[in-house]
Protein backbone atom coordinates (compact mmCIF):
# COMPACT_ATOMS: atom_id res chain seq x y z
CA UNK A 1 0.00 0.00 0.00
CA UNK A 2 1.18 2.64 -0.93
CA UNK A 3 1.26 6.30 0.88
CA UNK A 4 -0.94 8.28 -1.28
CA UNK A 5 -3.63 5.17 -1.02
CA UNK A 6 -3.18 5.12 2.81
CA UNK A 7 -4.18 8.31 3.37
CA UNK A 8 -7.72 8.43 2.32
CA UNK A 9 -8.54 5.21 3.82
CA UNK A 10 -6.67 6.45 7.60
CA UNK A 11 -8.70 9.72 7.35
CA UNK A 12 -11.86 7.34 6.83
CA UNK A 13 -11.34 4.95 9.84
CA UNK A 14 -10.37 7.98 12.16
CA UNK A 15 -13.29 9.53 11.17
CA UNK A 16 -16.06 6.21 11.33
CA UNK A 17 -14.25 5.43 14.86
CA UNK A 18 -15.63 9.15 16.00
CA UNK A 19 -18.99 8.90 14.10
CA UNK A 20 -19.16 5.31 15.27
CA UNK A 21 -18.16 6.75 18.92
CA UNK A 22 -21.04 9.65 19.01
CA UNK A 23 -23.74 6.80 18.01
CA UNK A 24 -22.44 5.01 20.32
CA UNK A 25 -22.72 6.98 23.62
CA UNK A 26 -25.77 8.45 22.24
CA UNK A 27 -27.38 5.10 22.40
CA UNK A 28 -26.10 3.79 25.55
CA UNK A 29 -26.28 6.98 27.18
CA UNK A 30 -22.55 7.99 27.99
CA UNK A 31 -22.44 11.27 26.33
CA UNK A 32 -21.49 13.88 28.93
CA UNK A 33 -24.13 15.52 30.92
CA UNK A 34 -25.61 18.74 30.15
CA UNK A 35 -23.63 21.66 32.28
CA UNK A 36 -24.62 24.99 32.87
CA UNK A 37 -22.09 26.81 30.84
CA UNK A 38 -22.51 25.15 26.94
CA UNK A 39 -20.44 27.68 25.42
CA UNK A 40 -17.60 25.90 27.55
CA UNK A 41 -18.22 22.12 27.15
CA UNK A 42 -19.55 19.44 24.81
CA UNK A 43 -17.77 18.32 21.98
CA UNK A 44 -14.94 20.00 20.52
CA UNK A 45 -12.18 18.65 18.36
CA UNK A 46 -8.65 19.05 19.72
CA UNK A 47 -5.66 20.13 18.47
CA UNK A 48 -2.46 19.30 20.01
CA UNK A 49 1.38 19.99 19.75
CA UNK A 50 3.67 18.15 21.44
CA UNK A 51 7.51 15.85 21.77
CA UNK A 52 8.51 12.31 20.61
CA UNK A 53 10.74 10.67 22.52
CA UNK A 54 12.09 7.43 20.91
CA UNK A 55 12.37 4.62 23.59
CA UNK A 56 15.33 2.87 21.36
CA UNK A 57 19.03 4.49 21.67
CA UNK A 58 19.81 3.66 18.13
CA UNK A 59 16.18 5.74 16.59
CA UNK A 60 17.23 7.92 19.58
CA UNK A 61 20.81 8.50 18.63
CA UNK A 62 19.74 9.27 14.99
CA UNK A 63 16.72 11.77 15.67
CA UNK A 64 17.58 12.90 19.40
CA UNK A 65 13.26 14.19 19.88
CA UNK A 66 10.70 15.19 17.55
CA UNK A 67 8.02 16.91 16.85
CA UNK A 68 4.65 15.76 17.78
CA UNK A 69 0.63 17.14 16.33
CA UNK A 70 -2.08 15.63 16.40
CA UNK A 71 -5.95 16.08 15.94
CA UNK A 72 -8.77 13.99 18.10
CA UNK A 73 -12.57 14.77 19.48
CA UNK A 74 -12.80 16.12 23.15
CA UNK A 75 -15.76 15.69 25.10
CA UNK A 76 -16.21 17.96 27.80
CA UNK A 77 -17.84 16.73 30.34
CA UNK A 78 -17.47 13.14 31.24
CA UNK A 79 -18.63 11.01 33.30
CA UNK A 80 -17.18 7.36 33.84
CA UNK A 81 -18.03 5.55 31.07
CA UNK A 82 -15.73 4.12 28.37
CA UNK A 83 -16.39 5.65 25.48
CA UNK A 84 -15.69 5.17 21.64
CA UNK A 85 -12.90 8.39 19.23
CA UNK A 86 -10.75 8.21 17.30
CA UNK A 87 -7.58 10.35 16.59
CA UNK A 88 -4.69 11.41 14.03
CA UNK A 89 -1.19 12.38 14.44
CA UNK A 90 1.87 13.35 13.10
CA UNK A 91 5.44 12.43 14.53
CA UNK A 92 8.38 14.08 12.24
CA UNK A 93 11.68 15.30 12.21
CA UNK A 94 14.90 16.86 10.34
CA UNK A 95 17.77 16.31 11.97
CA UNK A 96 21.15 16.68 10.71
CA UNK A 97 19.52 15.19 7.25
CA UNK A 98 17.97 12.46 8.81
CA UNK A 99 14.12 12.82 8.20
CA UNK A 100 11.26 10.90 9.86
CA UNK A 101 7.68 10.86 9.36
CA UNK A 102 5.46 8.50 11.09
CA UNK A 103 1.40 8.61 10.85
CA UNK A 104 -0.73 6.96 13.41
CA UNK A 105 -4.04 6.64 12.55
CA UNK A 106 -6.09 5.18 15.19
CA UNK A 107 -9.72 3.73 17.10
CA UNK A 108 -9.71 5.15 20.92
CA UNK A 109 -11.43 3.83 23.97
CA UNK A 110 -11.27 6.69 26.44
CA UNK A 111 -12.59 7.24 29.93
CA UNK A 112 -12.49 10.03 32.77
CA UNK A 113 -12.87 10.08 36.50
CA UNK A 114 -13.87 12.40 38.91
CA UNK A 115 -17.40 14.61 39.24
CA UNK A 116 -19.28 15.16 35.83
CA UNK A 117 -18.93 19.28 36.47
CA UNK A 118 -15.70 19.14 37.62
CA UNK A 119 -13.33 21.91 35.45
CA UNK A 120 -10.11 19.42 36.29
CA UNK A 121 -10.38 15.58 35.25
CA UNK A 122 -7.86 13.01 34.67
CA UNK A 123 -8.52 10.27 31.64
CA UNK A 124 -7.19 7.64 30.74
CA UNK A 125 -7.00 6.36 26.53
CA UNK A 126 -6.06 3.05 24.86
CA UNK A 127 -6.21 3.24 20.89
CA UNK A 128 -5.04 0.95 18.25
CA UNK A 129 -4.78 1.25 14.38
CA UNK A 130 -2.51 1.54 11.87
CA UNK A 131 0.47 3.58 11.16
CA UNK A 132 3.09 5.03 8.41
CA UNK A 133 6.30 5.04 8.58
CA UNK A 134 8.47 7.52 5.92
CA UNK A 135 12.11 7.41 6.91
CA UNK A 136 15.40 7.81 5.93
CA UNK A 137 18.87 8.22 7.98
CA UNK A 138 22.30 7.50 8.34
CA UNK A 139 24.38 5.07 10.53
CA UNK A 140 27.95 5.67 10.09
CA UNK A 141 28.81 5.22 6.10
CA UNK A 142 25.20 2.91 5.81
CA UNK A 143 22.05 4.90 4.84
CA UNK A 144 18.68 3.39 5.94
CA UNK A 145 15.59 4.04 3.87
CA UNK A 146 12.35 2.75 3.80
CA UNK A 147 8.22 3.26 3.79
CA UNK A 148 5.95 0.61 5.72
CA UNK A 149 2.56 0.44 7.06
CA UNK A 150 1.91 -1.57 10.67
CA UNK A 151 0.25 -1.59 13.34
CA UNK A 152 0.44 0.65 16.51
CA UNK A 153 -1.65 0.33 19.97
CA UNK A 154 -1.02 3.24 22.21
CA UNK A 155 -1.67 4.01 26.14
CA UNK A 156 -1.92 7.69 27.13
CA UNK A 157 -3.23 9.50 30.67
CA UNK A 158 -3.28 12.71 31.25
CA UNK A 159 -5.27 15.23 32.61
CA UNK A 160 -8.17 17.67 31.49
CA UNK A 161 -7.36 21.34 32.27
CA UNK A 162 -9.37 24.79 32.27
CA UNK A 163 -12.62 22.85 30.47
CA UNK A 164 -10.45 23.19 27.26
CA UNK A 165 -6.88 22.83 27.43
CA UNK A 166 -5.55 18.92 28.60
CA UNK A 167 -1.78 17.38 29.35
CA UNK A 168 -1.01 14.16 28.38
CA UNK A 169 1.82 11.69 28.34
CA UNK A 170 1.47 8.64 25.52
CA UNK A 171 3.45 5.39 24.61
CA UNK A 172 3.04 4.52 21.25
CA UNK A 173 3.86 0.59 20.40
CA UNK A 174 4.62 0.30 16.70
CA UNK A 175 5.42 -2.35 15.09
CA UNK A 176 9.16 -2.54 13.36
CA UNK A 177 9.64 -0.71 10.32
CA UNK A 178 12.98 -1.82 8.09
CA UNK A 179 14.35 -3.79 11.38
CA UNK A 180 14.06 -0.42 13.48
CA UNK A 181 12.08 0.36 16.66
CA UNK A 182 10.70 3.38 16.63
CA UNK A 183 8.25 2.91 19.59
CA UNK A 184 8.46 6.30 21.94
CA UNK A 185 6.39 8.47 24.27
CA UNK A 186 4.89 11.97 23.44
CA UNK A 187 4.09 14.45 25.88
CA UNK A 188 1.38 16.95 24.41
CA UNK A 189 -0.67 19.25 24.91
CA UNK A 190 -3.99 19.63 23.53
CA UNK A 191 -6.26 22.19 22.83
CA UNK A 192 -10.34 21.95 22.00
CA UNK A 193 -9.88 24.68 19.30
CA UNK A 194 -13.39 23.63 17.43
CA UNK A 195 -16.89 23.02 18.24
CA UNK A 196 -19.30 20.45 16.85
């Protein structure tokens, strides 16, 4: 498969898993209660910026940290149900000619704790999918290049912060891509810039 034909079809899942996801707490009733202030909360879609840190010394050594963004719903507020998203990132970097581009693409189960009207709420979010991987680096006198599609499940907590603004630290599991591990954490934060 080829990048221009994965595309499309990642955009599609991503965006079934969060139409898929409304109809889903609609139906069994987890959507977030009704608070006073609706200008504030419901459901927004999130932007958010943040840094990849490779787990493996040798992805590590080549790339040092990269840049993270990423789009996904926020719901504003929960209650403590699992509930059905889905999100899109971006992982690159530049660095010292070395490029890397990876493109998780993936179905979230999410859940948060704590009072329904509460402002402040941790969560908790496992996701799985599939992902891209566009790289191309050096080792000494050996170049590496290659691009592959796998799999990735991911784990990420964090917390949700002034109704729109959340912190969050995620581990990303990939699968390898040309022999190379390029599994890592992010640390991001997010922002529900748009409301639908």
């Amino acid at each position: 498969m080829t990048f221009r034909q994965l595309i499309p079809s990642a955009v599609l899942l991503s965006l079934a898993a969060i139409s898929l996801g409304q109809q889903t707490n609609d139906q069994t009733g987890t959507h977030p209660a009704q608070p006073k202030d609706n200008n504030d909360h419901g459901r927004w879609i999130g932007i958010d910026v943040g840094v990849y840190y490779p787990t493996d010394s040798v992805i590590r050594g080549v790339y040092g940290t990269g840049l993270k963004l990423g789009i996904s719903p926020v719901t504003h507020i929960r209650n403590d149900n699992w509930h059905l998203d889905g999100d899109i990132s971006i992982i690159a970097d530049n660095h010292e000619g070395n490029k890397l581009f990876i493109l998780p693409v993936n179905a979230a189960f999410e859940r948060s704790f704590g009072p329904d009207n509460a402002d402040s709420q941790p969560f908790v979010r496992l996701s799985a999918g599939a992902v891209y991987n566009d790289h191309s680096f050096n080792i000494g006198a050996t170049h590496y290049s290659a691009k592959t599609v796998g799999g990735d499940a991911a784990v990420e907590v964090g917390t949700v912060l002034s109704k729109k603004l959340r912190l969050s630290a995620r581990y990303n599991l990939f699968t390898k891509s040309d022999g190379f591990e390029f599994s890592g954490f992010t640390f991001s934060v997010q922002y529900a810039a748009f409301k639908y």
